[in-house]
PDB file of N, CA and C in Angstrom:
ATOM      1  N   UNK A   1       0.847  -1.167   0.000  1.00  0.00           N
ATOM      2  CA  UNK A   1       0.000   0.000   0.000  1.00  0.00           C
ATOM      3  C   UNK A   1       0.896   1.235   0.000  1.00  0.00           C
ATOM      4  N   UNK A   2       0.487   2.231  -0.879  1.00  0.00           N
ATOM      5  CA  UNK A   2       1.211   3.193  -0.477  1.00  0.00           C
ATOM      6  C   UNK A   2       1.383   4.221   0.393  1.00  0.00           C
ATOM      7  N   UNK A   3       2.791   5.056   0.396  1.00  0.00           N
ATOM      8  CA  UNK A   3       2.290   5.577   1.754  1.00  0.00           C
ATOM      9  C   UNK A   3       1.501   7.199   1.148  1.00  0.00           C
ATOM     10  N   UNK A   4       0.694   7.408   2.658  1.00  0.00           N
ATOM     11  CA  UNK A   4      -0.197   8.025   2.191  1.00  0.00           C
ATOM     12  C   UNK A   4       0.310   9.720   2.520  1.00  0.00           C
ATOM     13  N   UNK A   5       1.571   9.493   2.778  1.00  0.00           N
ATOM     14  CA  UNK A   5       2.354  11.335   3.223  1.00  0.00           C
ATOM     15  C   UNK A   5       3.305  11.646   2.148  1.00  0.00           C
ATOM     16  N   UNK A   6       3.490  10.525   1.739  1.00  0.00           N
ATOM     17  CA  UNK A   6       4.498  10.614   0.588  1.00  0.00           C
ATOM     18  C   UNK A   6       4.458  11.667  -0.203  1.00  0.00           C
ATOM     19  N   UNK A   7       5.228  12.779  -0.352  1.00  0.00           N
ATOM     20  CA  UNK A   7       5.729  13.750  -0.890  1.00  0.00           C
ATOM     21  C   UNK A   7       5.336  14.979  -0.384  1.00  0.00           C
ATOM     22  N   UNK A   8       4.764  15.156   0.896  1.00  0.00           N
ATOM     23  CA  UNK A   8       4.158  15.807   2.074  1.00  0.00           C
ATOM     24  C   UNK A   8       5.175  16.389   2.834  1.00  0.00           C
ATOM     25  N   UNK A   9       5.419  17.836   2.785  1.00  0.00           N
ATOM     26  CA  UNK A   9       6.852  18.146   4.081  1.00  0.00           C
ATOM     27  C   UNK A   9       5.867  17.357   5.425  1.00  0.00           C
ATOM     28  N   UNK A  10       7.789  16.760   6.351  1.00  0.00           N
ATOM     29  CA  UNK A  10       7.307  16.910   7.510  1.00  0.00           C
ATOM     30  C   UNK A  10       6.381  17.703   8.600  1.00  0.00           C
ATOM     31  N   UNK A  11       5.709  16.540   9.575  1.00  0.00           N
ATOM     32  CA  UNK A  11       4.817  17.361  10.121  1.00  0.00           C
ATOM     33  C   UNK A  11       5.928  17.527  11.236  1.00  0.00           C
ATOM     34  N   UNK A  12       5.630  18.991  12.208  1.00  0.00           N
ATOM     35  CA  UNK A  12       6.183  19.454  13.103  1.00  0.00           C
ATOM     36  C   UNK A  12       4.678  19.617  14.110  1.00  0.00           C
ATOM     37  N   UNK A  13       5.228  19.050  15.311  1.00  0.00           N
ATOM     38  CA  UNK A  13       3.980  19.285  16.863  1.00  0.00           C
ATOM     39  C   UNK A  13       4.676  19.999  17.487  1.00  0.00           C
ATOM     40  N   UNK A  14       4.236  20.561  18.478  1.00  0.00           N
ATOM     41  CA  UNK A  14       4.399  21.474  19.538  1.00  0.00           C
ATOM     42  C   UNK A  14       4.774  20.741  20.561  1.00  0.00           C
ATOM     43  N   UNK A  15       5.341  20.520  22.023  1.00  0.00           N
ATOM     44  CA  UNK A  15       5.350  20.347  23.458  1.00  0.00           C
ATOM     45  C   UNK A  15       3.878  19.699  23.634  1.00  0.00           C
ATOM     46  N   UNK A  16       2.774  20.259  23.664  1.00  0.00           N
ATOM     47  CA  UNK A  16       1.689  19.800  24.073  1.00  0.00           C
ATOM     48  C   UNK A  16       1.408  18.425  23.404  1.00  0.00           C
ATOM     49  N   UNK A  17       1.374  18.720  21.955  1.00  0.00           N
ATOM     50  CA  UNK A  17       0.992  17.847  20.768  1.00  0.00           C
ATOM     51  C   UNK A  17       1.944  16.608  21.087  1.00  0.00           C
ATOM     52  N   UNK A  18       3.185  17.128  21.295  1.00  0.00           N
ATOM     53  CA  UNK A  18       4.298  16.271  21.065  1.00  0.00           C
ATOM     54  C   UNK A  18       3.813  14.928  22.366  1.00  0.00           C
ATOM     55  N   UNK A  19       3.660  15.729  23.115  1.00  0.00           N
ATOM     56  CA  UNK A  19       3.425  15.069  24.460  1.00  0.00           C
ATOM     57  C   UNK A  19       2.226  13.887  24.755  1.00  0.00           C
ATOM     58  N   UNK A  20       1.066  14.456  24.167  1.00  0.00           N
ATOM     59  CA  UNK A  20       0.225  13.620  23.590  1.00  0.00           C
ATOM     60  C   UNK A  20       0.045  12.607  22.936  1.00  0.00           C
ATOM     61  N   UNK A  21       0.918  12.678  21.674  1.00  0.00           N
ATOM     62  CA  UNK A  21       1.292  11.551  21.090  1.00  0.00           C
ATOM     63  C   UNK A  21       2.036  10.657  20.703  1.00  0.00           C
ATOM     64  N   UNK A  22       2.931  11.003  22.119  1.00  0.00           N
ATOM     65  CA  UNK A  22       4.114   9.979  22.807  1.00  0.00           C
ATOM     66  C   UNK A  22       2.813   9.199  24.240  1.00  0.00           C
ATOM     67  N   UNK A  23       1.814   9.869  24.765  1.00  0.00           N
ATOM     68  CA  UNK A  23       1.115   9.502  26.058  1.00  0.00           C
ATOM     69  C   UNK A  23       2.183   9.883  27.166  1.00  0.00           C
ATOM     70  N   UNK A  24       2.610  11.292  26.954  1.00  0.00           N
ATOM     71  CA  UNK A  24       3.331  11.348  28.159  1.00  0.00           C
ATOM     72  C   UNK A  24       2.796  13.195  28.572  1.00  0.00           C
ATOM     73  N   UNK A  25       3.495  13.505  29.725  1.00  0.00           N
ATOM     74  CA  UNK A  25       2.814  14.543  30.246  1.00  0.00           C
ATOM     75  C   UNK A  25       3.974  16.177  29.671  1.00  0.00           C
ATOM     76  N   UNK A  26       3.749  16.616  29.588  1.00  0.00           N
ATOM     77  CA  UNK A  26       4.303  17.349  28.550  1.00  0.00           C
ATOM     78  C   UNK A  26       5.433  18.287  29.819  1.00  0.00           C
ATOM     79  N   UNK A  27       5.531  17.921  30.766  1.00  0.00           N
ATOM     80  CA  UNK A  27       6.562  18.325  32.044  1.00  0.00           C
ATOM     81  C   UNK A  27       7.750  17.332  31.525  1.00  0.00           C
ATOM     82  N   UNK A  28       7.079  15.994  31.549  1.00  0.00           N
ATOM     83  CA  UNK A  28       8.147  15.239  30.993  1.00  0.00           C
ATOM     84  C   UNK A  28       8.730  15.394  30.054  1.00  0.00           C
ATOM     85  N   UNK A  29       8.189  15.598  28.470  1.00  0.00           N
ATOM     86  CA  UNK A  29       8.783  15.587  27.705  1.00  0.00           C
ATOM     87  C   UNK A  29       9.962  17.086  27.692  1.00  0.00           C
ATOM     88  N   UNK A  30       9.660  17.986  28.769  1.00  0.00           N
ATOM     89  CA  UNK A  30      10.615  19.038  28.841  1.00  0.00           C
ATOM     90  C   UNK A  30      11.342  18.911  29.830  1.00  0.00           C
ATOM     91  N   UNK A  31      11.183  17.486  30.530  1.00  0.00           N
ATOM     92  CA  UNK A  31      12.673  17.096  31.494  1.00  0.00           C
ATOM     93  C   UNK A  31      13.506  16.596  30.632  1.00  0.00           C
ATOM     94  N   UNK A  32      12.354  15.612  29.255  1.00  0.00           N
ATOM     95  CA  UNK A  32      14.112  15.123  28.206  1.00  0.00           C
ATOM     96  C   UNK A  32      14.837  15.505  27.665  1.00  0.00           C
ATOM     97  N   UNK A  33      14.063  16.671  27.050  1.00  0.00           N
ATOM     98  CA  UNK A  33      14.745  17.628  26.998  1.00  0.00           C
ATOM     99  C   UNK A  33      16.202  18.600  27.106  1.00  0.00           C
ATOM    100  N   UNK A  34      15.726  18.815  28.884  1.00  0.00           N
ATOM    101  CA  UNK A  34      16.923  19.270  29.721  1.00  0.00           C
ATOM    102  C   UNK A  34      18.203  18.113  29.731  1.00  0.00           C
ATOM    103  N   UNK A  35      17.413  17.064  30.345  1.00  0.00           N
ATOM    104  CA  UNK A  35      18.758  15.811  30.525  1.00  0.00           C
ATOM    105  C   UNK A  35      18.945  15.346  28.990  1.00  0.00           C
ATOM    106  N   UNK A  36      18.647  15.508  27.945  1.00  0.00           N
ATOM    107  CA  UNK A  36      19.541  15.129  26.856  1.00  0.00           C
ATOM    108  C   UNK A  36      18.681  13.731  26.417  1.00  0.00           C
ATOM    109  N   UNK A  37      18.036  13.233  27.125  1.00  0.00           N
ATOM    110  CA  UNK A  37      17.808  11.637  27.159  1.00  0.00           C
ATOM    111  C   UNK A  37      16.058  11.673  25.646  1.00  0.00           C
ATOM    112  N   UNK A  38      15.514  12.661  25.212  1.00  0.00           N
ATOM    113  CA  UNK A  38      14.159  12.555  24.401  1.00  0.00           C
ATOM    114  C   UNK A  38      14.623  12.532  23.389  1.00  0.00           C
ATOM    115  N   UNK A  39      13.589  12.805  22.571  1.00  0.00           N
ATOM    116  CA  UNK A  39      13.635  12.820  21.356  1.00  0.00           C
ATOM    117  C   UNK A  39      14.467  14.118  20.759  1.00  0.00           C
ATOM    118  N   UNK A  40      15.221  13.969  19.618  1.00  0.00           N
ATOM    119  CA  UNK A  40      15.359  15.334  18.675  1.00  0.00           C
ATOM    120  C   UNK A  40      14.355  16.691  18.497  1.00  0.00           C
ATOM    121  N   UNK A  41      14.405  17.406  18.793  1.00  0.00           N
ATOM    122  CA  UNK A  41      13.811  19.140  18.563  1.00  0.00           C
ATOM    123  C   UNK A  41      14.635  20.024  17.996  1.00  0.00           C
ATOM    124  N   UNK A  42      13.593  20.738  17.564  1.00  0.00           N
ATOM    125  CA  UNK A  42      14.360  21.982  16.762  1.00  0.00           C
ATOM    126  C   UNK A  42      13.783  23.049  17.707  1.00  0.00           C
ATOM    127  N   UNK A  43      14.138  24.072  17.494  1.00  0.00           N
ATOM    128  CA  UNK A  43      13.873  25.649  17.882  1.00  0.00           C
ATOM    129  C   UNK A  43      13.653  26.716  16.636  1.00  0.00           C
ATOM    130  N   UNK A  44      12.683  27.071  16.555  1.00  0.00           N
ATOM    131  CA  UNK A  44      12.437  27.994  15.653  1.00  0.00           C
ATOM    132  C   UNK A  44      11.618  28.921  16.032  1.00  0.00           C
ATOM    133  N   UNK A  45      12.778  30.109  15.943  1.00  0.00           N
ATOM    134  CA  UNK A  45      12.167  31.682  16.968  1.00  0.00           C
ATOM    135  C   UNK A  45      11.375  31.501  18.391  1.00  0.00           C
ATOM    136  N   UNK A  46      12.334  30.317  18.923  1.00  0.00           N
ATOM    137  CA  UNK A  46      12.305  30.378  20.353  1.00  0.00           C
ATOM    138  C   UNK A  46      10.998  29.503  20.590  1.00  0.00           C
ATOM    139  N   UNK A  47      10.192  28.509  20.029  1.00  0.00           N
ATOM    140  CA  UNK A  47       9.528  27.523  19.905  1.00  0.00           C
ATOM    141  C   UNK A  47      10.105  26.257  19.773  1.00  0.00           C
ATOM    142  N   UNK A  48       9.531  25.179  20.709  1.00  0.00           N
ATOM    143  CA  UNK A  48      10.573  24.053  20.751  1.00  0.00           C
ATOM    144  C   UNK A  48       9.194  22.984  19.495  1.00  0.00           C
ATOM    145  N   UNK A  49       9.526  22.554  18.664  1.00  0.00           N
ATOM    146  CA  UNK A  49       8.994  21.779  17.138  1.00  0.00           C
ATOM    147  C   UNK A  49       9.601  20.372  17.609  1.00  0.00           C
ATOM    148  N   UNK A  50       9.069  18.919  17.601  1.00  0.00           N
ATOM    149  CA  UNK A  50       9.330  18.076  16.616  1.00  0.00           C
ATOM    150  C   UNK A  50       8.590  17.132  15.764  1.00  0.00           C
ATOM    151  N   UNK A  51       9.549  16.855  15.159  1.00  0.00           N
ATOM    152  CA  UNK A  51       8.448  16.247  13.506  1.00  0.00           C
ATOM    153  C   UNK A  51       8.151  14.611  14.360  1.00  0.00           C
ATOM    154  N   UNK A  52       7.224  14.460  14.013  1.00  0.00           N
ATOM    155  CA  UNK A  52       6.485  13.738  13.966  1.00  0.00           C
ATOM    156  C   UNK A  52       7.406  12.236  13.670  1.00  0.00           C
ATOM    157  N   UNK A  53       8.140  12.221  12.112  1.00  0.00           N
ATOM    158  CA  UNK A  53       9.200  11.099  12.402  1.00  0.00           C
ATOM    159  C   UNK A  53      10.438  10.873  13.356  1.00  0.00           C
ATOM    160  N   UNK A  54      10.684  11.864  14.020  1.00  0.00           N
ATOM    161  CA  UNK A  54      11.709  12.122  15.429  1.00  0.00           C
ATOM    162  C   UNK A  54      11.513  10.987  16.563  1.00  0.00           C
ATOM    163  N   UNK A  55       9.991  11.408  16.987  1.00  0.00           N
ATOM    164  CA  UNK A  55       9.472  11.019  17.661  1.00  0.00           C
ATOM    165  C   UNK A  55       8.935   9.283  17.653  1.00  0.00           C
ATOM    166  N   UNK A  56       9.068   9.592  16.781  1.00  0.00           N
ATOM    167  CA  UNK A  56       8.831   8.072  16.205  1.00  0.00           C
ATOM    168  C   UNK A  56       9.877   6.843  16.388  1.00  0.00           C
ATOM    169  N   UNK A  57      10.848   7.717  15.963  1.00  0.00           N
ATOM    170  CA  UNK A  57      12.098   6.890  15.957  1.00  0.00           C
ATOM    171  C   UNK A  57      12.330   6.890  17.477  1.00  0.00           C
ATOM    172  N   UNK A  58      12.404   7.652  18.397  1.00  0.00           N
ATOM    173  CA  UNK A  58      12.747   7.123  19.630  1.00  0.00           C
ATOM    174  C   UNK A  58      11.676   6.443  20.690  1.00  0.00           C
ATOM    175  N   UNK A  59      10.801   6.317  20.201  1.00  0.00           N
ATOM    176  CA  UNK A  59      10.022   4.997  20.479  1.00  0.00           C
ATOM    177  C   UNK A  59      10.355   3.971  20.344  1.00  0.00           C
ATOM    178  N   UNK A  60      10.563   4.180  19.281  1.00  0.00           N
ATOM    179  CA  UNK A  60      10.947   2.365  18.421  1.00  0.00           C
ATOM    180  C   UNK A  60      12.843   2.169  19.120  1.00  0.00           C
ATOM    181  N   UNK A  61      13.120   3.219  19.588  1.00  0.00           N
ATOM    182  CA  UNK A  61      14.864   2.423  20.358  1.00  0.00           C
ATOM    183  C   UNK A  61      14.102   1.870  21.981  1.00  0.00           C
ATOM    184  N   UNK A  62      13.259   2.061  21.970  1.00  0.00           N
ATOM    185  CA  UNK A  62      12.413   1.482  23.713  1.00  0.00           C
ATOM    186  C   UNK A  62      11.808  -0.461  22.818  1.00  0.00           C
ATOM    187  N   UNK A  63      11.692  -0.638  21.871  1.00  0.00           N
ATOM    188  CA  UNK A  63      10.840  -1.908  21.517  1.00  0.00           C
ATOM    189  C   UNK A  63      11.717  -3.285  21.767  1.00  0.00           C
ATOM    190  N   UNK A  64      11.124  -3.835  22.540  1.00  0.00           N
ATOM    191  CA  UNK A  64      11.446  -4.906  22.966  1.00  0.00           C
ATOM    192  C   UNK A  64      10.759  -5.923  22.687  1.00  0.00           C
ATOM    193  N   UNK A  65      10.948  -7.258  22.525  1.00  0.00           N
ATOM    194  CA  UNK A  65       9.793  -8.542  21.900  1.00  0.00           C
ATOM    195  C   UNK A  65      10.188  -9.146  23.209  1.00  0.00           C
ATOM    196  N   UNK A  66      10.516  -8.933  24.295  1.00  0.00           N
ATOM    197  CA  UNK A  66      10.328  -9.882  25.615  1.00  0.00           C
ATOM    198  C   UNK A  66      10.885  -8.767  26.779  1.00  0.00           C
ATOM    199  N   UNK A  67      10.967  -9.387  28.181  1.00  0.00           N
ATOM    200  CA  UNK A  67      11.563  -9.156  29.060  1.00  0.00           C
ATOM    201  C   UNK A  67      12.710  -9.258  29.090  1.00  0.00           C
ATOM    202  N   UNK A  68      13.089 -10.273  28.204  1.00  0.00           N
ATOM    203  CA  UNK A  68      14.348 -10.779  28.398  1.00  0.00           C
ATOM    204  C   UNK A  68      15.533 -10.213  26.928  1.00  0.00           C
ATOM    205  N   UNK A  69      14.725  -9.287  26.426  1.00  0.00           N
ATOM    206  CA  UNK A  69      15.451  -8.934  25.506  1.00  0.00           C
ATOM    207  C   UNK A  69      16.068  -7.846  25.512  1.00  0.00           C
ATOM    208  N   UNK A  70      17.823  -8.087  25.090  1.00  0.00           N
ATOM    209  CA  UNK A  70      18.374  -7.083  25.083  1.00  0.00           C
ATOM    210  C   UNK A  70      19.254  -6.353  24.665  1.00  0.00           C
ATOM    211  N   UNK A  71      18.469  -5.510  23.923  1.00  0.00           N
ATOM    212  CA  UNK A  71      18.827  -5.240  22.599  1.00  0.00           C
ATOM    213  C   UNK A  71      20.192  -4.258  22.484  1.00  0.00           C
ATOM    214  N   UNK A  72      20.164  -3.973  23.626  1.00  0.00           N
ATOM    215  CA  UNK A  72      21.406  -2.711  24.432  1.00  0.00           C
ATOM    216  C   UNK A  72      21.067  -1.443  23.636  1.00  0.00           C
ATOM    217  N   UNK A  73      19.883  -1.383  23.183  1.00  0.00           N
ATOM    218  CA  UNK A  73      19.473   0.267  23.078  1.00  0.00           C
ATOM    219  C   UNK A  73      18.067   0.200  23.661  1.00  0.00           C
ATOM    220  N   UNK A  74      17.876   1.623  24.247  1.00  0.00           N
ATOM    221  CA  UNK A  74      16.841   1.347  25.442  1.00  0.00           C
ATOM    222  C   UNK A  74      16.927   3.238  25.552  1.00  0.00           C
ATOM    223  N   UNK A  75      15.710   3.832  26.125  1.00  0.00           N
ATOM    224  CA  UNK A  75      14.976   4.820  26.548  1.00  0.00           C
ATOM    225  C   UNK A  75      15.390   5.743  27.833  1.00  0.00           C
ATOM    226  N   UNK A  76      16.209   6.503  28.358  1.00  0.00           N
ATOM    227  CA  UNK A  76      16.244   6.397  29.679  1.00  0.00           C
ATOM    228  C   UNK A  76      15.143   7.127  30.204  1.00  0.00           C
ATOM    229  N   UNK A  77      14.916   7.036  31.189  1.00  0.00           N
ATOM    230  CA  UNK A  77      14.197   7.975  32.073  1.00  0.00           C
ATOM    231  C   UNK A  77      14.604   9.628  32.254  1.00  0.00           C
ATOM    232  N   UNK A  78      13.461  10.076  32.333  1.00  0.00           N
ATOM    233  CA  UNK A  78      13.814  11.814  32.215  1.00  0.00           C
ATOM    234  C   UNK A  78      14.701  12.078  33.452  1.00  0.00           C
ATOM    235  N   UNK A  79      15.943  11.942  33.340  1.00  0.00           N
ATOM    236  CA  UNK A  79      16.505  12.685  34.623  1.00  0.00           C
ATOM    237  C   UNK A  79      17.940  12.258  34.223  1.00  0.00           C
ATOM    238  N   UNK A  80      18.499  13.099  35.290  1.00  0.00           N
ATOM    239  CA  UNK A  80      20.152  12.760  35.276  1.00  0.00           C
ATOM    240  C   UNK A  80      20.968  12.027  35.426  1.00  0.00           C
ATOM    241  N   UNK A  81      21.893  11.791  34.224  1.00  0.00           N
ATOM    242  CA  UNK A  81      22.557  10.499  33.701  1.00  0.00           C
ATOM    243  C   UNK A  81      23.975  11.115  33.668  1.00  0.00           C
ATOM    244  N   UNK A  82      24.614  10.266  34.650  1.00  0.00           N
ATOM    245  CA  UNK A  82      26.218  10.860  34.029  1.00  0.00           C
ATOM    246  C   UNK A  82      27.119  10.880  32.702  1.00  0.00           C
ATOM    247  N   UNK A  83      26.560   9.691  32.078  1.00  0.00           N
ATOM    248  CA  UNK A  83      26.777   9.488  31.023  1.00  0.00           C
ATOM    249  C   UNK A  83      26.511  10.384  29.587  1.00  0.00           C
ATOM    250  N   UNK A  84      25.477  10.931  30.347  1.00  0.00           N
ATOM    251  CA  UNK A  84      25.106  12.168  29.159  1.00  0.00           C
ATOM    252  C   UNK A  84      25.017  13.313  29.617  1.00  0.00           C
ATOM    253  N   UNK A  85      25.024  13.452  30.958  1.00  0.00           N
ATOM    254  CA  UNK A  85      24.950  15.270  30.953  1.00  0.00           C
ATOM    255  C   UNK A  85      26.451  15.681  31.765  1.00  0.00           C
ATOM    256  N   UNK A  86      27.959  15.504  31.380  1.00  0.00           N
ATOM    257  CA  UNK A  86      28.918  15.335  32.432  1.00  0.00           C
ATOM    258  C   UNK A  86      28.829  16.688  33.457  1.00  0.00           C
ATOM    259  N   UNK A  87      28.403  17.947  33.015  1.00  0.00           N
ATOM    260  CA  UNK A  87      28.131  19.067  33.188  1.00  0.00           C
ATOM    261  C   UNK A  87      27.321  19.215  34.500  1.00  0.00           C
ATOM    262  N   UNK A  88      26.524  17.922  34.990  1.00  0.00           N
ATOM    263  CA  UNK A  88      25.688  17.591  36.069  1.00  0.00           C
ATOM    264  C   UNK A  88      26.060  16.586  36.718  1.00  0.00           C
ATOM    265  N   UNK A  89      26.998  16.564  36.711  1.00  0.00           N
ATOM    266  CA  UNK A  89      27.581  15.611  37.835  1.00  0.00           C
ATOM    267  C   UNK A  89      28.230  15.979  39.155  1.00  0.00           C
ATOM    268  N   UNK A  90      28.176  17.165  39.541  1.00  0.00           N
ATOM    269  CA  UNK A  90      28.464  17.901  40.357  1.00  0.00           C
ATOM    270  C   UNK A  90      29.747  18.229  40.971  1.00  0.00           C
ATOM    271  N   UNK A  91      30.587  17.403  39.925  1.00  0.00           N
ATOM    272  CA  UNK A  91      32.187  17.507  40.146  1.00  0.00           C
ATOM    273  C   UNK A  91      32.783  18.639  39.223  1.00  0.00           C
ATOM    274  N   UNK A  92      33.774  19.400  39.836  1.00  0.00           N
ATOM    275  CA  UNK A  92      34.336  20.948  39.643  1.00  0.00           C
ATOM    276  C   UNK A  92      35.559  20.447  38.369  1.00  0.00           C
ATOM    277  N   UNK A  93      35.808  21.157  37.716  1.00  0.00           N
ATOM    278  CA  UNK A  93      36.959  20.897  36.944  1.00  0.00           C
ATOM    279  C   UNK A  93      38.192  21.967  37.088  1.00  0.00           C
ATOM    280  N   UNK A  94      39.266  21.929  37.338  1.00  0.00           N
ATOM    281  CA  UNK A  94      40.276  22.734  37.514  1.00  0.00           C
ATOM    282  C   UNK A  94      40.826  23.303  36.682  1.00  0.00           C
TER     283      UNK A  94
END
């Protein structure tokens, strides 16, 4: 079947939108934001946008076919990760 966006610019949602159609609360999606850990956004004239395939794609790095599967790419939780924010780790640099 074909697809039915095909040759359609990307769609861009808002924070609210965005938030919605991930099922998450739109506080969250601006903690992933901060910690680095969500999806891709753009900024345009100080509006945070993302397209619709962004969002998509970091869903699909959370899909798992068991408990036991592991795929070693995975979702983190909205919050602080040393691994990605070194800047928040609360150690001073000289």
């Amino acid at each position: 079947m074909p697809d039915p966006n095909a040759g359609l610019p990307p769609r861009y949602l808002r924070t609210p939108e965005a938030a919605r159609f991930l099922g998450l609360s739109g506080r969250t999606l601006e903690k992933h934001r901060t910690y680095g850990t969500g999806p891709k956004y753009s900024k345009i004239g100080g509006r945070v946008v993302y397209a619709v395939e962004d969002l998509q794609s970091w869903v699909s790095r959370g899909e798992k076919r068991s408990t036991s599967d592991d795929t070693g790419d995975t979702v983190l939780p909205a919050k602080r990760h040393a691994a990605i924010s070194p800047a928040y780790s609360g150690s001073k640099s000289s």
